[in-house]
N, C-alpha and C. Protein backbone atom coordinates (compact mmCIF):
# COMPACT_ATOMS: atom_id res chain seq x y z
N UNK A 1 60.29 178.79 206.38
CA UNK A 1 59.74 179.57 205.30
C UNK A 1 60.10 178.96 203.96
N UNK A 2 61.06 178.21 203.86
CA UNK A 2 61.69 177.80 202.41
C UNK A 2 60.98 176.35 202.04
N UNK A 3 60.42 175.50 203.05
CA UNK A 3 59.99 174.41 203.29
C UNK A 3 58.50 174.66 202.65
N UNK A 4 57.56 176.04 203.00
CA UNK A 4 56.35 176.56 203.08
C UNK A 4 56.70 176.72 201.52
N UNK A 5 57.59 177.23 201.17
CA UNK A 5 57.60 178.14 199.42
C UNK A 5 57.86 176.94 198.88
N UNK A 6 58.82 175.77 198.60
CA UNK A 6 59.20 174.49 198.37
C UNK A 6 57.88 173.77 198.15
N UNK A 7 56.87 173.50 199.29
CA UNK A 7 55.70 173.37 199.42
C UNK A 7 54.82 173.89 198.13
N UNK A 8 54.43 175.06 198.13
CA UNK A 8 53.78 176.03 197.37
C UNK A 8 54.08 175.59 196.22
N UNK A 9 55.47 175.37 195.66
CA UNK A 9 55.79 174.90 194.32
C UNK A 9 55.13 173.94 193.77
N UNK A 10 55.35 173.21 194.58
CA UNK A 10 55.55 171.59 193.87
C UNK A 10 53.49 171.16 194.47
N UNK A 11 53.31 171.90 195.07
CA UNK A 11 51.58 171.93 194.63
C UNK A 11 51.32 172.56 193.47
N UNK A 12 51.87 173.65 193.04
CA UNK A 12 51.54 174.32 192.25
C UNK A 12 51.72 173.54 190.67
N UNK A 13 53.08 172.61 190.64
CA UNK A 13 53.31 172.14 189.76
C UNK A 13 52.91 170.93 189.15
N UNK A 14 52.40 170.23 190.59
CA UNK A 14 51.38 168.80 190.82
C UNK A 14 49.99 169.72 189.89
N UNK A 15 49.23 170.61 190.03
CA UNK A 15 48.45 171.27 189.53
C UNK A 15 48.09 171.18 187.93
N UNK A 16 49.41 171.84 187.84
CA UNK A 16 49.59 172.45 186.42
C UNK A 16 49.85 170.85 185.42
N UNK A 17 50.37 170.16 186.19
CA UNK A 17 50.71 168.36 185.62
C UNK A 17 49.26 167.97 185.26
N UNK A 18 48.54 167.94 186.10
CA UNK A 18 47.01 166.74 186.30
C UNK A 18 46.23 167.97 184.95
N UNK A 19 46.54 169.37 185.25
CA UNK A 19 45.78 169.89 183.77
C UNK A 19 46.06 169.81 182.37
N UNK A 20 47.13 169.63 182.71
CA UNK A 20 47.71 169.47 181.16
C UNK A 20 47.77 167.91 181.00
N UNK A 21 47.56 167.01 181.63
CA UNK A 21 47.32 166.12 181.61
C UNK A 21 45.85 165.38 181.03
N UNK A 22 45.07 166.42 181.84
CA UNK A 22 43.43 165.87 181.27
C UNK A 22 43.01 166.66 180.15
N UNK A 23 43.77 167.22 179.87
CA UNK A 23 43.90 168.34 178.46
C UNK A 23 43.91 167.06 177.27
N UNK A 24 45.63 166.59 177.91
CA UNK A 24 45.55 165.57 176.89
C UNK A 24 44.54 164.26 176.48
N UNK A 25 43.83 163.96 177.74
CA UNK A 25 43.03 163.15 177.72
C UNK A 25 41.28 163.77 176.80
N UNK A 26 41.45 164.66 176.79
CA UNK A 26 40.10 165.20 175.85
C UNK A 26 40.58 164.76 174.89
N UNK A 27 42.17 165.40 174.69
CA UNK A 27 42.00 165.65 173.28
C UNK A 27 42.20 164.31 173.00
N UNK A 28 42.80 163.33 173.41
CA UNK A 28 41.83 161.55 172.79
C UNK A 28 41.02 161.46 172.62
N UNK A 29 40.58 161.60 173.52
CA UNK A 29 38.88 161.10 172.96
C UNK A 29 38.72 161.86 172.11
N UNK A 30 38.26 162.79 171.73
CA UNK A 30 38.05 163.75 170.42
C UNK A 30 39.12 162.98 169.15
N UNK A 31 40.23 162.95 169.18
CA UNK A 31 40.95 162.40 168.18
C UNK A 31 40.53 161.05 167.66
N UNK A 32 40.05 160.05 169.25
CA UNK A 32 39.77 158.79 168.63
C UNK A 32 38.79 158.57 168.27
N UNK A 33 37.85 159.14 168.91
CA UNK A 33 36.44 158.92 168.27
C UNK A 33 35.49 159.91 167.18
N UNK A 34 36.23 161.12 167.54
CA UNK A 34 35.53 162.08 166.29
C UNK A 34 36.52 161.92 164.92
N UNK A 35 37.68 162.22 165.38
CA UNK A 35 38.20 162.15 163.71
C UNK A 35 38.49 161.22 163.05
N UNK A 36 39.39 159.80 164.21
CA UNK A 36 39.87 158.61 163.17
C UNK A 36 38.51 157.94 163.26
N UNK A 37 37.16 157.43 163.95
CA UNK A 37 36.51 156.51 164.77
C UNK A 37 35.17 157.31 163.31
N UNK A 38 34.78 158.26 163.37
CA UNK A 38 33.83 158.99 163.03
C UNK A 38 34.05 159.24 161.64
N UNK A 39 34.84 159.96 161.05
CA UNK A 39 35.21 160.97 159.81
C UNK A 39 35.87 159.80 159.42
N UNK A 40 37.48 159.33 159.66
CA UNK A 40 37.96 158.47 158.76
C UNK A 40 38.34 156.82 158.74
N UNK A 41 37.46 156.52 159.43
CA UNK A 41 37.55 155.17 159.88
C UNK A 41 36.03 154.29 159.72
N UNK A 42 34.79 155.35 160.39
CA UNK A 42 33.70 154.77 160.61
C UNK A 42 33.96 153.63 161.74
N UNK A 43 34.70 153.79 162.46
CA UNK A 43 34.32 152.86 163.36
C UNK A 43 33.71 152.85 164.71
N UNK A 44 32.76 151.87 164.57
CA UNK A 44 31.31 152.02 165.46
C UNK A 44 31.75 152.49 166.91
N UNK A 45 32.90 151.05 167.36
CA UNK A 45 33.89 150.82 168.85
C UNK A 45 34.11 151.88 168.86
N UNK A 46 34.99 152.60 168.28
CA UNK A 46 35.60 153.94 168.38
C UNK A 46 34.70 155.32 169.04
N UNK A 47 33.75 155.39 167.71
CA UNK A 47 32.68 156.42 167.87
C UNK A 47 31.97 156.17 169.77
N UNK A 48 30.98 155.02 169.68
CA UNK A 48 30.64 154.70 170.61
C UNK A 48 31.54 154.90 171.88
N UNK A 49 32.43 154.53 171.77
CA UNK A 49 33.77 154.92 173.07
C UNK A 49 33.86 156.28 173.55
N UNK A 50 33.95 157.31 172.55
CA UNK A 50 34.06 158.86 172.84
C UNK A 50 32.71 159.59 172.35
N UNK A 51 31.70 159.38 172.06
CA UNK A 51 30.48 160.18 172.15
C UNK A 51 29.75 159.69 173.21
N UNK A 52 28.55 160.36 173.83
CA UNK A 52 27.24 160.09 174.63
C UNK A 52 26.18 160.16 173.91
N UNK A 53 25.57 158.87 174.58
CA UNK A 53 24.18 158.44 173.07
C UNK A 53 23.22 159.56 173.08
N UNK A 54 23.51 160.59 173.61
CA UNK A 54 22.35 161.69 173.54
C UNK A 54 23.40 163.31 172.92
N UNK A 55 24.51 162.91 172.18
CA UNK A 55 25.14 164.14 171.32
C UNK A 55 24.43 164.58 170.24
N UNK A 56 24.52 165.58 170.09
CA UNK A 56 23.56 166.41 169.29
C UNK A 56 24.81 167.21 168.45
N UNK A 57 24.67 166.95 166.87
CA UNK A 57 25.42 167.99 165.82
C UNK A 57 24.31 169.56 165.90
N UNK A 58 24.82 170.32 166.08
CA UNK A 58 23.55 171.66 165.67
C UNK A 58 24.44 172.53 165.02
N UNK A 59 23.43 172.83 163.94
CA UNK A 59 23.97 173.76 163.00
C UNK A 59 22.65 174.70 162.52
N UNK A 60 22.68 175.54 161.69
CA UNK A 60 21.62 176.47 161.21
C UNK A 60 21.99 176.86 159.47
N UNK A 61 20.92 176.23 159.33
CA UNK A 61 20.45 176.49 157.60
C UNK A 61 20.95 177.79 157.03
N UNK A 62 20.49 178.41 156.05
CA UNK A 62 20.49 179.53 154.91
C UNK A 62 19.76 180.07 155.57
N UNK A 63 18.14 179.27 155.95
CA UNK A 63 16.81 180.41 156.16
C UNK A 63 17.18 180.49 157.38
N UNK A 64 18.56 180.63 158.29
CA UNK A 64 18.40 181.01 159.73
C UNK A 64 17.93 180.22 160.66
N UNK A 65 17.32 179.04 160.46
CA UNK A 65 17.03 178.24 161.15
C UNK A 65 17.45 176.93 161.67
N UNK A 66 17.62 176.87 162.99
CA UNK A 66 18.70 175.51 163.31
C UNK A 66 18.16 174.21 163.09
N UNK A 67 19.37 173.51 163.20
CA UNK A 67 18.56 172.20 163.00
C UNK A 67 19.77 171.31 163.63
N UNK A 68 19.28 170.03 163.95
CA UNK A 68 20.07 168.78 164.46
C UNK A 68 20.15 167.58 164.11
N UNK A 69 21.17 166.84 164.40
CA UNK A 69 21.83 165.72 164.14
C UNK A 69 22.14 164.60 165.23
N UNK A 70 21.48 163.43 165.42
CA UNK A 70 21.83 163.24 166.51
C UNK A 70 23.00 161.88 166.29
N UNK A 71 23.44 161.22 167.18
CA UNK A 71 24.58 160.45 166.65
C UNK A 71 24.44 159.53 166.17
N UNK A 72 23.25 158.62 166.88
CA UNK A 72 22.80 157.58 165.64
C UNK A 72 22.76 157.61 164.55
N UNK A 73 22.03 158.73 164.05
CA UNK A 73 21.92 159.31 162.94
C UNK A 73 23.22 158.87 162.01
N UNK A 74 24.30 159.98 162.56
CA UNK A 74 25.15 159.62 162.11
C UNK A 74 26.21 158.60 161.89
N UNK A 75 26.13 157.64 163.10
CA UNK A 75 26.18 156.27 162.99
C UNK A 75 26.01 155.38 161.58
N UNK A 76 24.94 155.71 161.62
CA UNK A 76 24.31 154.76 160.52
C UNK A 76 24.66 155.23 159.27
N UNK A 77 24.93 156.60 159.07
CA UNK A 77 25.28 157.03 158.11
C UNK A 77 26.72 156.66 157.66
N UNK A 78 27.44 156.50 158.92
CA UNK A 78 28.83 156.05 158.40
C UNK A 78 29.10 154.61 158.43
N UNK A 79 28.57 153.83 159.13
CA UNK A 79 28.18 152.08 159.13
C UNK A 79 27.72 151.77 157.14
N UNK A 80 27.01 152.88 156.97
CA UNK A 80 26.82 152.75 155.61
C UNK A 80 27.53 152.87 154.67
N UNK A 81 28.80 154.30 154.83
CA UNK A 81 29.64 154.04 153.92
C UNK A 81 30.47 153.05 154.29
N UNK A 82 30.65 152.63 155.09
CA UNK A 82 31.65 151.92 155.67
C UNK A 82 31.22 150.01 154.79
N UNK A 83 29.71 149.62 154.14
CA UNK A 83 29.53 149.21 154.00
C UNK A 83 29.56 149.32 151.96
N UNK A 84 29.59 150.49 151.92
CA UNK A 84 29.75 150.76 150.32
C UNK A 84 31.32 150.98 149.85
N UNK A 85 31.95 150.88 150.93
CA UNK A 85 33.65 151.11 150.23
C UNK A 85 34.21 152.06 150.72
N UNK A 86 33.11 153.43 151.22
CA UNK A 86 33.47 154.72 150.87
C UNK A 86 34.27 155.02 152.51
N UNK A 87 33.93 154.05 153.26
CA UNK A 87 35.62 154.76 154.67
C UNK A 87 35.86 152.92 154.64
N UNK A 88 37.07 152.65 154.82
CA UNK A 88 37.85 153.93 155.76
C UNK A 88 38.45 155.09 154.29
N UNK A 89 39.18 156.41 155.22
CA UNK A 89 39.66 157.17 154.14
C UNK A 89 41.11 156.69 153.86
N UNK A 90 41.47 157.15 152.86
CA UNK A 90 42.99 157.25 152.85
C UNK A 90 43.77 158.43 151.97
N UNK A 91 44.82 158.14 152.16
CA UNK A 91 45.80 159.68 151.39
C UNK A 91 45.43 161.10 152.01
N UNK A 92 45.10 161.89 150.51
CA UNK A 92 44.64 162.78 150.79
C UNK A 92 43.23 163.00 151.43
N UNK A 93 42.49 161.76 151.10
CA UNK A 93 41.10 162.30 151.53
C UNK A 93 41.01 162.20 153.04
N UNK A 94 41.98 161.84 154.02
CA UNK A 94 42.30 161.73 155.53
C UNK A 94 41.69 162.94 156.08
N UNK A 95 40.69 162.80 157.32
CA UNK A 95 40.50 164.52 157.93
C UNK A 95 41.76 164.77 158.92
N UNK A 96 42.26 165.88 159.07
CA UNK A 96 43.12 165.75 160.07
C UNK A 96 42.23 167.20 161.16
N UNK A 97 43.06 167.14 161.96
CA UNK A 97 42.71 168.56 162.96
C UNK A 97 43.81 169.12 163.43
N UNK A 98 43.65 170.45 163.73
CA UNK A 98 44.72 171.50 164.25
C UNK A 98 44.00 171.86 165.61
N UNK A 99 44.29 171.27 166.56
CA UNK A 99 43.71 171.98 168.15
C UNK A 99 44.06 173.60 168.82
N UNK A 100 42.83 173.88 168.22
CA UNK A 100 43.14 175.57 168.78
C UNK A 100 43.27 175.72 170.10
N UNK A 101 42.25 174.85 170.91
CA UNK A 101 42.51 175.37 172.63
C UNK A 101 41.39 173.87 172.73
N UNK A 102 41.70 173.61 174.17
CA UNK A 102 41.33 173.08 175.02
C UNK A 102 40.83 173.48 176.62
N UNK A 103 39.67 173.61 176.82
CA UNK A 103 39.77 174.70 178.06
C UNK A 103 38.51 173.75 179.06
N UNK A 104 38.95 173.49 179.96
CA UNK A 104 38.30 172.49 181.06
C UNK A 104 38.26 173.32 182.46
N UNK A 105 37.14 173.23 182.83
CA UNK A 105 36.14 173.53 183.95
C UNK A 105 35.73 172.53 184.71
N UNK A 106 36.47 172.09 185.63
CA UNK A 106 35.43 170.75 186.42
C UNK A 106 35.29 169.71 185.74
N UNK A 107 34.20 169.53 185.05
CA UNK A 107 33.78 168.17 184.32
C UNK A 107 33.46 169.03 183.29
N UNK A 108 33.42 169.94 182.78
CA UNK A 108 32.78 170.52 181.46
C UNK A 108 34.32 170.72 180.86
N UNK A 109 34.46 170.47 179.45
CA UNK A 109 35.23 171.00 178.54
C UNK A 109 34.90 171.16 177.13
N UNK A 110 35.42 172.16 176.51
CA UNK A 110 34.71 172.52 175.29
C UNK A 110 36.57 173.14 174.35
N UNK A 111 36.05 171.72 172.97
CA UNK A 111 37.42 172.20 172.48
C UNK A 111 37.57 172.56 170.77
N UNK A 112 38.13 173.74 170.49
CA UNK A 112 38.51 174.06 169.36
C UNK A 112 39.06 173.37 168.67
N UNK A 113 39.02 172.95 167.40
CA UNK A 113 39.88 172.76 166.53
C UNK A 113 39.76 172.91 164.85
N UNK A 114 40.70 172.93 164.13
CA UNK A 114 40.37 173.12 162.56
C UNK A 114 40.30 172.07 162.23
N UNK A 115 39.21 172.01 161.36
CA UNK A 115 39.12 170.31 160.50
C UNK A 115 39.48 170.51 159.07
N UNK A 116 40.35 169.77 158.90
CA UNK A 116 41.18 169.57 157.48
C UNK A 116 40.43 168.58 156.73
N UNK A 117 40.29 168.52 155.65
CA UNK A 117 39.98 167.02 154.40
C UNK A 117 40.80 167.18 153.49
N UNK A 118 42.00 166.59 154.02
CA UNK A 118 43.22 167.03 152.99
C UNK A 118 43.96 168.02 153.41
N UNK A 119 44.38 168.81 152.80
CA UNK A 119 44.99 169.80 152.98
C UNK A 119 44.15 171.28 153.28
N UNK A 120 42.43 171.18 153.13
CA UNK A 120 41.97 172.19 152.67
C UNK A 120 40.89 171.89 154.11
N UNK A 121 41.43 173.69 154.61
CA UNK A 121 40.45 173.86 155.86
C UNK A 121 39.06 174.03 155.67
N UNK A 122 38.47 172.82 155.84
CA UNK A 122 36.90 172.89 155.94
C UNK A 122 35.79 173.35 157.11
N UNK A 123 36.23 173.43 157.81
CA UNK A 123 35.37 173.83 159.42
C UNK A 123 36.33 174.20 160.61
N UNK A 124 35.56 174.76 161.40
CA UNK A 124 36.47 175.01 162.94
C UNK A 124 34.90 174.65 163.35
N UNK A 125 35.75 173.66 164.23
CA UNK A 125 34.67 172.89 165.01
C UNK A 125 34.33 173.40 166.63
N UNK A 126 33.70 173.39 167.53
CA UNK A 126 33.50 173.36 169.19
C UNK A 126 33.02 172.34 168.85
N UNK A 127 33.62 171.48 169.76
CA UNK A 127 33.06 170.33 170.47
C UNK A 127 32.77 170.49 172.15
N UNK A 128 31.98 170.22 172.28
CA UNK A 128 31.64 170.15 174.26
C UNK A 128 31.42 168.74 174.35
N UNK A 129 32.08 168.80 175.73
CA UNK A 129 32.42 167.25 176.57
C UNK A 129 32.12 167.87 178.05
N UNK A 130 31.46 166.45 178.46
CA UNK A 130 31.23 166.16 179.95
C UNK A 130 32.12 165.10 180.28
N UNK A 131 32.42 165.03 181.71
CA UNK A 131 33.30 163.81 182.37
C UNK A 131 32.37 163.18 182.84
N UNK A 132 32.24 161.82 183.05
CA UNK A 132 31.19 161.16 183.27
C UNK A 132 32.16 160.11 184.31
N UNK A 133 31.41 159.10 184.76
CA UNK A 133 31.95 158.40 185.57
C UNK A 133 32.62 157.55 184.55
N UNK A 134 32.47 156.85 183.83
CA UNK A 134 33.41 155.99 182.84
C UNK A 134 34.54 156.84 182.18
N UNK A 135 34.27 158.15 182.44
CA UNK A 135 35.37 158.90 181.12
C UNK A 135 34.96 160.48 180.65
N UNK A 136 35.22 161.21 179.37
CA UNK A 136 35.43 161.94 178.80
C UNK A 136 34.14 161.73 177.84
N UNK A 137 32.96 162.29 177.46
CA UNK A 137 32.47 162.10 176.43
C UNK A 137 31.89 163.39 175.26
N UNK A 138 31.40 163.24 174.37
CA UNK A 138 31.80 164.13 173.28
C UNK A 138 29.93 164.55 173.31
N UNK A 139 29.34 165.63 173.62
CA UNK A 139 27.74 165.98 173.96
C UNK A 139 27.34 167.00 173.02
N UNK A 140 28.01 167.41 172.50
CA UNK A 140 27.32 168.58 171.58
C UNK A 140 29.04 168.91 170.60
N UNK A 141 28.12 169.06 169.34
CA UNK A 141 29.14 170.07 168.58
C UNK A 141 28.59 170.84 167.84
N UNK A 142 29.22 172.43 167.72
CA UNK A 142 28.77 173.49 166.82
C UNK A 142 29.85 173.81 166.17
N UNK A 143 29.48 174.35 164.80
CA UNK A 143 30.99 174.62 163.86
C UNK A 143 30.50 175.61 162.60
N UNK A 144 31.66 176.38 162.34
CA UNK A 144 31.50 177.07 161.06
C UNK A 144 31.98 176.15 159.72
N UNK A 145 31.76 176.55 158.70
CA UNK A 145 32.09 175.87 157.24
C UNK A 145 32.68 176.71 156.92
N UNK A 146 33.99 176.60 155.96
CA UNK A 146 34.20 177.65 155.24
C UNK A 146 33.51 177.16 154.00
């Protein structure tokens, strides 16, 4: 019986290891490619590494109506500052994030966090991620502004 409960444990704890484990592994990718790779770096490697070429930004206007962003898009948009001076960031103008939760299902995970520009909370982001055979990738994000 003690062998059976002994047992029970240390599955239980093998468990709780591999989740908090791939917990941490989102939250890389999200760190490397959305905030330093994306926001304060612009870098292409980076971005490209942790998004899927079919991520979609969606958000909704004033008049109620949504609209999207897709990553190229934004690619190019930051290849551009990245070409005018304007990233990488530094100092204060750094984004940072505060990870509210991380919560994984299988291959689906979808993760909270506050986005900082400086010191001053600008958004709480969802990001959703699929596991793919290469990895972790970044498929959709929705977010409030303050």
């Amino acid at each position: 019986m003690r062998a059976l409960l002994l047992s029970a444990v240390l599955v239980l704890c093998m468990g709780l290891t591999m989740a908090q484990n791939e917990k941490e592994t989102v939250k890389q990718v999200v760190q490397s490619a959305y905030i330093e790779g994306l926001q304060n770096e612009g870098d292409l490697a980076k971005i490209e590494a942790g998004f899927h070429p079919d991520f979609k930004l969606l958000g909704v206007g004033k008049d109620g109506k949504m609209w999207q962003y897709a990553i190229g898009e934004w690619k190019q948009k930051q290849a551009k500052k990245r070409e005018e001076g304007k990233l990488p960031l530094t100092g204060d103008e750094l984004v940072t994030a505060k990870y509210q939760s991380i919560d994984i299902t299988g291959n689906a995970a979808v993760v909270k966090l506050d986005y900082y520009k400086g010191s001053t909370k600008a958004y709480t982001d969802y990001l959703s991620l699929y596991k793919f055979p290469e990895g972790w990738k970044i498929v959709n994000k929705t977010f409030h502004k303050y």
